[in-house]
C-alpha atoms as a PDB file:
ATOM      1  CA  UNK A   1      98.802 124.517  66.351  1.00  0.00           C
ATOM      2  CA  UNK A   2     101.815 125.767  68.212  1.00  0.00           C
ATOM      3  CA  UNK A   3     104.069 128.377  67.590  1.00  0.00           C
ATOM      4  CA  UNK A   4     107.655 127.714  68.748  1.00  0.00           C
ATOM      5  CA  UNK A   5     110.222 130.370  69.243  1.00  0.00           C
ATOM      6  CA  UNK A   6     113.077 130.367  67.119  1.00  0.00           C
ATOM      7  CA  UNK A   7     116.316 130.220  67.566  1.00  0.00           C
ATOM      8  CA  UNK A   8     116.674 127.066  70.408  1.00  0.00           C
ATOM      9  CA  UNK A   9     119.290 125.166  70.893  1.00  0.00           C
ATOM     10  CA  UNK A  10     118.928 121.790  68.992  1.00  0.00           C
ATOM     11  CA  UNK A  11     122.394 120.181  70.183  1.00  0.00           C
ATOM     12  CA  UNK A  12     120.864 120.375  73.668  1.00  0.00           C
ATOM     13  CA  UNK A  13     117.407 119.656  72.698  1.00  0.00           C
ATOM     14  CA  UNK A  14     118.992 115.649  71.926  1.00  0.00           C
ATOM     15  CA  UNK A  15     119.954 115.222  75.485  1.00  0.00           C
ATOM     16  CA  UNK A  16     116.195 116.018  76.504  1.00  0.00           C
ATOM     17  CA  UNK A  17     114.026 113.713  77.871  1.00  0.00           C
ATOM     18  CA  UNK A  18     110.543 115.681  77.754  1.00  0.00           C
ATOM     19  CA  UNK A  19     109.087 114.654  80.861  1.00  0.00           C
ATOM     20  CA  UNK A  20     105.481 114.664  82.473  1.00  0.00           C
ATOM     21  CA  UNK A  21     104.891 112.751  85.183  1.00  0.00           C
ATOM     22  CA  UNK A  22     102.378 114.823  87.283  1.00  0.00           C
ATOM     23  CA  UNK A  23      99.017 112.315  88.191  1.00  0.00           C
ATOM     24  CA  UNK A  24      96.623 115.020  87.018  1.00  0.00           C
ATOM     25  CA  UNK A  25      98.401 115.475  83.129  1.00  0.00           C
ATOM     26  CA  UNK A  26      95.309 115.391  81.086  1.00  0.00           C
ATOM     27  CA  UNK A  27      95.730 114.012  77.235  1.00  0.00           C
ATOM     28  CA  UNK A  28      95.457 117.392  75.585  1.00  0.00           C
ATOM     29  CA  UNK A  29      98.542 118.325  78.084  1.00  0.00           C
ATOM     30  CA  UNK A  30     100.468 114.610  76.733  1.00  0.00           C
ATOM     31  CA  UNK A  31      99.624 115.971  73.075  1.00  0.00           C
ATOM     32  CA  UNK A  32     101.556 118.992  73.395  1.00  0.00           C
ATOM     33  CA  UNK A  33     104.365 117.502  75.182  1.00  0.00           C
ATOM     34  CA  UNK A  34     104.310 115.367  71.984  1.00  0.00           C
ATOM     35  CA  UNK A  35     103.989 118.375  69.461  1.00  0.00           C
ATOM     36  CA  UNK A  36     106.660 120.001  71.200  1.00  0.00           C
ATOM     37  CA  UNK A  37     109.153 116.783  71.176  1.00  0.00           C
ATOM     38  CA  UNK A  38     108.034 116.361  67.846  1.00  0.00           C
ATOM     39  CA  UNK A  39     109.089 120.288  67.052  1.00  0.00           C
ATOM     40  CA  UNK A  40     112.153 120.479  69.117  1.00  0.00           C
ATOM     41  CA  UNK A  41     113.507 116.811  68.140  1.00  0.00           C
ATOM     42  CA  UNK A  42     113.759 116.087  71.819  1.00  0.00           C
ATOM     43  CA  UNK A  43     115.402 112.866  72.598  1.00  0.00           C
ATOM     44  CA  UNK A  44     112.201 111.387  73.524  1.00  0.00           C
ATOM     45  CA  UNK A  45     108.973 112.011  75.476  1.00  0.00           C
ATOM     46  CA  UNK A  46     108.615 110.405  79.414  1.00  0.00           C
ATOM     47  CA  UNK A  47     105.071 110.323  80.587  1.00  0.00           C
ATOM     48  CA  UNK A  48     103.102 107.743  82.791  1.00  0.00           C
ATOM     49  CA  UNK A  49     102.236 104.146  81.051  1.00  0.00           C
ATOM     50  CA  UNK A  50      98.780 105.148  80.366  1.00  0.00           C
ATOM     51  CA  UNK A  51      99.653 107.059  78.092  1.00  0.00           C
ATOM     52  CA  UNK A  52     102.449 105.535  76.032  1.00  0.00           C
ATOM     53  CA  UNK A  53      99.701 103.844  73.272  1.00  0.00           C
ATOM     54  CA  UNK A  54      98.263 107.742  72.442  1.00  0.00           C
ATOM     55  CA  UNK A  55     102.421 109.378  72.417  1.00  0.00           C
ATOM     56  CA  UNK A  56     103.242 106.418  70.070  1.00  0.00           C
ATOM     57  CA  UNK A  57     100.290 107.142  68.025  1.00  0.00           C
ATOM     58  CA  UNK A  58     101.459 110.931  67.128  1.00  0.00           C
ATOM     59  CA  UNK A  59     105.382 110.220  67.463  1.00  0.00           C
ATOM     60  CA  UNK A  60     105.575 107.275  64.820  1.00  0.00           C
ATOM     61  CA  UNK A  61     106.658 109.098  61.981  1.00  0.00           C
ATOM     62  CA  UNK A  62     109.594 110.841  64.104  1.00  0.00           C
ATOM     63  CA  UNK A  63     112.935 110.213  65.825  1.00  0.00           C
ATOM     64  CA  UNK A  64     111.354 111.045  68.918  1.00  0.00           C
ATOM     65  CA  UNK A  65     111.317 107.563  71.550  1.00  0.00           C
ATOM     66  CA  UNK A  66     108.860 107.131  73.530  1.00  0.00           C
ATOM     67  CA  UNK A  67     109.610 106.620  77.172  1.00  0.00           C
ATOM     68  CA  UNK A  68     107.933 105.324  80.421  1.00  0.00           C
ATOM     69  CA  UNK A  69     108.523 104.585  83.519  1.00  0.00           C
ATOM     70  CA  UNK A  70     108.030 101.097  85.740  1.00  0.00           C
ATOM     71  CA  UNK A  71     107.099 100.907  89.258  1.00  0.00           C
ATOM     72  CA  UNK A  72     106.862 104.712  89.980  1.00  0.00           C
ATOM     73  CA  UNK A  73     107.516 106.683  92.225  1.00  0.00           C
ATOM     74  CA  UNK A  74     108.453 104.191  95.209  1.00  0.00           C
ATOM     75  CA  UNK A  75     110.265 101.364  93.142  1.00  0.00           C
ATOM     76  CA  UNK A  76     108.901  99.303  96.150  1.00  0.00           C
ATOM     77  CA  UNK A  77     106.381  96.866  93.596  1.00  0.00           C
ATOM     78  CA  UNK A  78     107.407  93.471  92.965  1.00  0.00           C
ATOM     79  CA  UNK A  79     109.587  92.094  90.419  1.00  0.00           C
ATOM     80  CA  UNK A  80     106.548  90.607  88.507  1.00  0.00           C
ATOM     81  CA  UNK A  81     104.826  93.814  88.792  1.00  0.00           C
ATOM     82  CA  UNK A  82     107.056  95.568  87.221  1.00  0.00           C
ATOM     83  CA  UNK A  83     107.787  92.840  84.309  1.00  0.00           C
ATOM     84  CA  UNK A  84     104.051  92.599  83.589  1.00  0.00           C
ATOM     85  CA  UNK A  85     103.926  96.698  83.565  1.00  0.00           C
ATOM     86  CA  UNK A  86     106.698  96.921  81.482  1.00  0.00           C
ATOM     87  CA  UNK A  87     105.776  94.303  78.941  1.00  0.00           C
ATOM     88  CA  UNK A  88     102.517  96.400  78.269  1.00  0.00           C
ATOM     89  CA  UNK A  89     103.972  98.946  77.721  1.00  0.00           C
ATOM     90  CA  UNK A  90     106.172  98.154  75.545  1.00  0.00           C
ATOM     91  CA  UNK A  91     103.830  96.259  73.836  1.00  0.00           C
ATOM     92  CA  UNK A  92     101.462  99.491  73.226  1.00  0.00           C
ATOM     93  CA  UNK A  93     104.733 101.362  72.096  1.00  0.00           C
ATOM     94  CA  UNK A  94     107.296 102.343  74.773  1.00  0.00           C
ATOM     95  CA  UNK A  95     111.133 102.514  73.361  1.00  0.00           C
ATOM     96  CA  UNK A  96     112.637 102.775  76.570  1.00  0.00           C
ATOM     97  CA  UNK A  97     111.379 102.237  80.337  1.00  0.00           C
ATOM     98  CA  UNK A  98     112.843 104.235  83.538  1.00  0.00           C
ATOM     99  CA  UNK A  99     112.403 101.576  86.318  1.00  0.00           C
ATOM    100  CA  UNK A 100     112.643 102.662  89.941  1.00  0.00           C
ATOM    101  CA  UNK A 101     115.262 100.769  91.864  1.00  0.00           C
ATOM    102  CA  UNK A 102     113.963  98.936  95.136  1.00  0.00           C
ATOM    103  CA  UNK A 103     115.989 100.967  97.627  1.00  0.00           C
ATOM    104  CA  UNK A 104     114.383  98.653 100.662  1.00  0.00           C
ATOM    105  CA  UNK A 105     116.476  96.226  99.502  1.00  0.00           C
ATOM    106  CA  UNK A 106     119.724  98.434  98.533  1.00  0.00           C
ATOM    107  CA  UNK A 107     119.652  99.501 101.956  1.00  0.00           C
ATOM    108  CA  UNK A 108     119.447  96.319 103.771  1.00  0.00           C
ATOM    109  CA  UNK A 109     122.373  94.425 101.662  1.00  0.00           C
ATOM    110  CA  UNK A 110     120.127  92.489 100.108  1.00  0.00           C
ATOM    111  CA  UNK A 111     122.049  92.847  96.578  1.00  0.00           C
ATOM    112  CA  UNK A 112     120.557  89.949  95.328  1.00  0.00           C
ATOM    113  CA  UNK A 113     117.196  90.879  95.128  1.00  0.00           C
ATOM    114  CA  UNK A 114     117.868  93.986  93.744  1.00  0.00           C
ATOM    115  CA  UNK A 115     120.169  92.519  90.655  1.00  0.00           C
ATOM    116  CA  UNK A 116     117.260  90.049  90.001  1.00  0.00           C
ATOM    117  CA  UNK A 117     114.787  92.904  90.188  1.00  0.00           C
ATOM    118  CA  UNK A 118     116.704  94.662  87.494  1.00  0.00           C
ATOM    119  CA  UNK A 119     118.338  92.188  85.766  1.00  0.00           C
ATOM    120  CA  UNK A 120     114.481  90.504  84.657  1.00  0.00           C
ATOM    121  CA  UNK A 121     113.565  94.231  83.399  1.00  0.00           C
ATOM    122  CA  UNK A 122     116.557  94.330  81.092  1.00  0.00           C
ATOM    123  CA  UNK A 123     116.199  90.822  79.520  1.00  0.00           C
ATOM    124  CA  UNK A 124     112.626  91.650  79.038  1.00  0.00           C
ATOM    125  CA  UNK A 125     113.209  95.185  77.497  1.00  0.00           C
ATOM    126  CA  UNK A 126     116.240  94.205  75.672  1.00  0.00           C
ATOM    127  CA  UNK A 127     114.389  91.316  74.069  1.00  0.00           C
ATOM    128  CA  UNK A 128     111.953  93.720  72.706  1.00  0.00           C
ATOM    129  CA  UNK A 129     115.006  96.320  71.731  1.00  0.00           C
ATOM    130  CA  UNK A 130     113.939  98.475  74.513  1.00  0.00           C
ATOM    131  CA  UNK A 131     116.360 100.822  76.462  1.00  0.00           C
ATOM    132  CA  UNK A 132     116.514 100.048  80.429  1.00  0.00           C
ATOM    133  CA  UNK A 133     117.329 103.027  82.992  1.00  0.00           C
ATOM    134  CA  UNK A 134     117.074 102.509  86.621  1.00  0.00           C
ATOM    135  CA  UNK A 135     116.319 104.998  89.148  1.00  0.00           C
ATOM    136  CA  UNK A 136     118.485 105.325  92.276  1.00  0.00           C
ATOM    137  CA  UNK A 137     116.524 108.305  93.853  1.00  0.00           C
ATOM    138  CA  UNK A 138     120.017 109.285  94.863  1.00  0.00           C
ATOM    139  CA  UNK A 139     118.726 111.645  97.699  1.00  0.00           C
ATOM    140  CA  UNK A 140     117.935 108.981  99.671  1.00  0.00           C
ATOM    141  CA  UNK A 141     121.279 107.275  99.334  1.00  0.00           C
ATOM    142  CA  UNK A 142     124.457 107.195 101.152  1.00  0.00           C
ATOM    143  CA  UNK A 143     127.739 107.113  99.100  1.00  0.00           C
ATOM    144  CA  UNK A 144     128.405 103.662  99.092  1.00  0.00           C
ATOM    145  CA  UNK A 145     125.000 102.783  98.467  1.00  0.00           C
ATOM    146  CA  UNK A 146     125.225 104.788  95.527  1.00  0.00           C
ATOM    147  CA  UNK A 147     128.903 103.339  94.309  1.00  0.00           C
ATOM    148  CA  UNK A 148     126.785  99.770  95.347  1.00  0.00           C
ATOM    149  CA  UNK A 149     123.776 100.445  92.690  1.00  0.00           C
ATOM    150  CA  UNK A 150     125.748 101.028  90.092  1.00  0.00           C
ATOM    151  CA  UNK A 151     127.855  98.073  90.268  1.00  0.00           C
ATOM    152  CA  UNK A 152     124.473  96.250  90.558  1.00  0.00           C
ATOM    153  CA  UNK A 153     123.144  97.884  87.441  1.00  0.00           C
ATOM    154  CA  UNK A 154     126.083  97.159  85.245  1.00  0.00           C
ATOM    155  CA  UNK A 155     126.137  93.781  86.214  1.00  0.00           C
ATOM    156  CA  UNK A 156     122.199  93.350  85.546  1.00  0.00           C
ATOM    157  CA  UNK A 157     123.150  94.642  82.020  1.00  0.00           C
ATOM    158  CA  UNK A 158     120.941  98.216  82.143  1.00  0.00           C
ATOM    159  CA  UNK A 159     121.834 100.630  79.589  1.00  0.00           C
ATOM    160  CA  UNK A 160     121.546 103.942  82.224  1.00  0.00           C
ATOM    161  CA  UNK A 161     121.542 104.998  85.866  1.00  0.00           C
ATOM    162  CA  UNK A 162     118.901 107.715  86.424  1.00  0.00           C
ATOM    163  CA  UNK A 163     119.752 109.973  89.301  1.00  0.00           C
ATOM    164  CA  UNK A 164     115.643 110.367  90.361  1.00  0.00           C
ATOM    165  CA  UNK A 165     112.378 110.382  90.423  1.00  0.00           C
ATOM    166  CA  UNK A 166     111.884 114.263  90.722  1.00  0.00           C
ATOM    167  CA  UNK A 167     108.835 112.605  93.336  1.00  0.00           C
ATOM    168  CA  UNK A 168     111.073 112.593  96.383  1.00  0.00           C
ATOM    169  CA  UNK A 169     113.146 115.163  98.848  1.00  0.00           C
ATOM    170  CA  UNK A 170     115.553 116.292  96.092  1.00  0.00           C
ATOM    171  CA  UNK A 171     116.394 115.793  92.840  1.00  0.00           C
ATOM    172  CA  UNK A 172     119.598 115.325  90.402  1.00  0.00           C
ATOM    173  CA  UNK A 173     122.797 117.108  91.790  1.00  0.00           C
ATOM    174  CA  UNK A 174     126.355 117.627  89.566  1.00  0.00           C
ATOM    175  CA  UNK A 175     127.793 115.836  92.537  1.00  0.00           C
ATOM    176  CA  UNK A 176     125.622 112.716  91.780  1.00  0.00           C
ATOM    177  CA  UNK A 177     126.326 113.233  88.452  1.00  0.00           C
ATOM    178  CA  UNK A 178     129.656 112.920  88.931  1.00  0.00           C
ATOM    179  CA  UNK A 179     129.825 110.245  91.317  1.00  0.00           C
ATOM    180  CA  UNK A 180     127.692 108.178  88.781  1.00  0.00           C
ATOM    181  CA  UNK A 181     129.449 108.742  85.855  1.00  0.00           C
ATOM    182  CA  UNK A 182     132.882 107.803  87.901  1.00  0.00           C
ATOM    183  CA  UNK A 183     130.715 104.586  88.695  1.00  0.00           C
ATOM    184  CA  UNK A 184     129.473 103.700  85.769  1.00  0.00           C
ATOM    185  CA  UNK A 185     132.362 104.774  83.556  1.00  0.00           C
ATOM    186  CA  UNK A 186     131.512 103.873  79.733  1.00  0.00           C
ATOM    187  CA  UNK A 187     129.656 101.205  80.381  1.00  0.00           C
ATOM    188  CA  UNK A 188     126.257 102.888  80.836  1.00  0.00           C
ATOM    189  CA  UNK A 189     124.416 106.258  80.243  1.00  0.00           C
ATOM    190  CA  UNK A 190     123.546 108.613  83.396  1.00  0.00           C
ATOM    191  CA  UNK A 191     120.567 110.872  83.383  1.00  0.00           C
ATOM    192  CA  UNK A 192     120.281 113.190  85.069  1.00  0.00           C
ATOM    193  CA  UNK A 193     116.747 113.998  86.256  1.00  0.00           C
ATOM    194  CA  UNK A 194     114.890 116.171  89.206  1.00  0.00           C
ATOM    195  CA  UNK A 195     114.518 119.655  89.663  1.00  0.00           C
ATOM    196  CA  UNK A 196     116.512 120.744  85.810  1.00  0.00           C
ATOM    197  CA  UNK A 197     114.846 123.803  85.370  1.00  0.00           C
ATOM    198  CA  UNK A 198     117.212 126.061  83.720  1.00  0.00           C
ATOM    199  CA  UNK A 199     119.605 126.035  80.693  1.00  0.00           C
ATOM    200  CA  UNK A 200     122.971 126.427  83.326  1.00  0.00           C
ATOM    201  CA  UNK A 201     122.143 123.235  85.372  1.00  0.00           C
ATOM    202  CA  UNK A 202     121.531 121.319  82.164  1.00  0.00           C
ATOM    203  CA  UNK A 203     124.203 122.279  80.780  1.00  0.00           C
ATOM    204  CA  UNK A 204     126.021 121.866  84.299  1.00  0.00           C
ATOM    205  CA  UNK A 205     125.077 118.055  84.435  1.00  0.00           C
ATOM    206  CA  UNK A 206     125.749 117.146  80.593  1.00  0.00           C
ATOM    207  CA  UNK A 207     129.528 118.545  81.663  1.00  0.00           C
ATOM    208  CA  UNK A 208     129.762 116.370  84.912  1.00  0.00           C
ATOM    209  CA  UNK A 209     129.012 112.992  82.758  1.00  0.00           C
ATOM    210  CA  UNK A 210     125.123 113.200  82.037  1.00  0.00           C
ATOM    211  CA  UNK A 211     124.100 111.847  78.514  1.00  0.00           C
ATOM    212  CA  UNK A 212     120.166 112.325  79.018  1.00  0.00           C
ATOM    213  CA  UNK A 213     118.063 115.246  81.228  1.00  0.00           C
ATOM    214  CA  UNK A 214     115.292 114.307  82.478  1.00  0.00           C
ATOM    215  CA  UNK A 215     113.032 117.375  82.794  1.00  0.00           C
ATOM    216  CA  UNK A 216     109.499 119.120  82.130  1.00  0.00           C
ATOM    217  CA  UNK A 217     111.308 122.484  81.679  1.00  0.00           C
ATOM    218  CA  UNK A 218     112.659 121.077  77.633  1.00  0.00           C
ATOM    219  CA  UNK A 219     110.985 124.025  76.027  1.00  0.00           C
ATOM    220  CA  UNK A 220     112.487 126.939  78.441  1.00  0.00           C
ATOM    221  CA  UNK A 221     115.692 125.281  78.995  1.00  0.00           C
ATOM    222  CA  UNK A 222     116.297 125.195  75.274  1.00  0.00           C
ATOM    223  CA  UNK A 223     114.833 128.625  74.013  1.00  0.00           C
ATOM    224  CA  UNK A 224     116.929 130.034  76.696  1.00  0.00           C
ATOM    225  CA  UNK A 225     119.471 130.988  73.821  1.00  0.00           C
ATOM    226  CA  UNK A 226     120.769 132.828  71.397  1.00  0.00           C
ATOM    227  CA  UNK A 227     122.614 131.991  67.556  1.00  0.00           C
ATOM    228  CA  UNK A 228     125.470 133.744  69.099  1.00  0.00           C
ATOM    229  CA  UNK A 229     125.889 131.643  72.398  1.00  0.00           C
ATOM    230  CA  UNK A 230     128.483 129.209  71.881  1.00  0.00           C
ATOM    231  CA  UNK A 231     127.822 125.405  73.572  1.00  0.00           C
ATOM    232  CA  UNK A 232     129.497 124.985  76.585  1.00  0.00           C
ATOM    233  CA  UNK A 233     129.380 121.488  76.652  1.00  0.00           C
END
């Protein structure tokens, strides 16, 4: 068993997506992450689809979601790739699925493809009462591609633009944030994912417009407190 520090902050703990993603995460590894989610009443756990079957089995009884995510890191699978990968895992448990955004296409105009692309996640997940977020990898995007993707993933009906994949050359920025928020308005969450490792740049990105953090840093970032800390967001 665990022992968790006390106090932590549990108002910042439900913006947490508890996140690992790493290819060599070995199941006793995915069954703390769980423990601690379950513990901490993270928003949900994020791991790879291989696991989402054993992180339903031990969050069931909790608020915790379970999350995945769909044609990681690269986004660059096909459209029935990604359907068939996200239909088992939501099948073996997975509340909500972080798909990754095929940026070939987002950078050649070819906005069609890319609403279809998202647009056949959605239906699928929302069929099944499952949350859709779609990864922009924003560090590899101009402005206007940016502004672009997020008209795209409004109009395919996703619930959340996710800033990254934490697998490229940067990660979530308040800048990005920002911009996405301004983009998306109230018509769909942001997370804000990539390189959170402290309790300031969580905090920073919840205050430029982020409604989720995406992060493996959930247990530092909210022990890094104390009762008499007010919440700055």
């Amino acid at each position: 068993m665990l022992t968790f520090k006390q106090p932590f902050d549990s108002k910042l703990a439900s913006f947490i997506d508890h996140t690992l993603l790493k290819p060599e995460a070995l199941p006793s590894e995915i069954e703390q992450l769980c423990e601690e989610a379950r513990n901490y009443k993270f928003a949900s756990v994020c791991v790879n689809p291989s696991y989402v079957s054993l992180c339903h089995s031990l969050l069931r009884d909790t608020d915790v979601k379970v999350c995945t995510v769909i044609g990681f890191p690269l986004g660059a699978t096909t459209t029935a790739a990604k359907l068939a990968e996200a239909g088992e895992a939501i099948k073996h448990g997975a509340q909500e699925v972080d798909m990754v955004l095929h940026l070939g296409m987002l950078k050649s105009g070819n906005n069609q493809y890319v609403l279809e692309d998202i647009k056949s996640i959605v239906h699928s997940s929302h069929h099944s009462h499952a949350l859709t977020k779609v990864i922009i990898e924003t560090c590899l995007l101009t402005r206007e591609e940016k502004e672009r993707a997020c008209k795209l993933i409004i109009e395919a009906g996703a619930d959340f633009v996710k800033t990254s994949t934490g697998f490229s050359k940067g990660g979530a920025t308040v800048e990005d944030v920002t911009l996405l928020r301004a983009s998306v308005g109230t018509l769909a969450g942001v997370k804000a994912s990539g390189g959170i490792r402290t309790r300031e740049q969580a905090i920073a990105m919840i205050s430029a417009g982020a409604n989720r953090i995406g992060t493996s840093s959930g247990v530092s970032l909210i022990t890094e407190f104390s009762e008499s800390q007010p919440h700055e967001y």
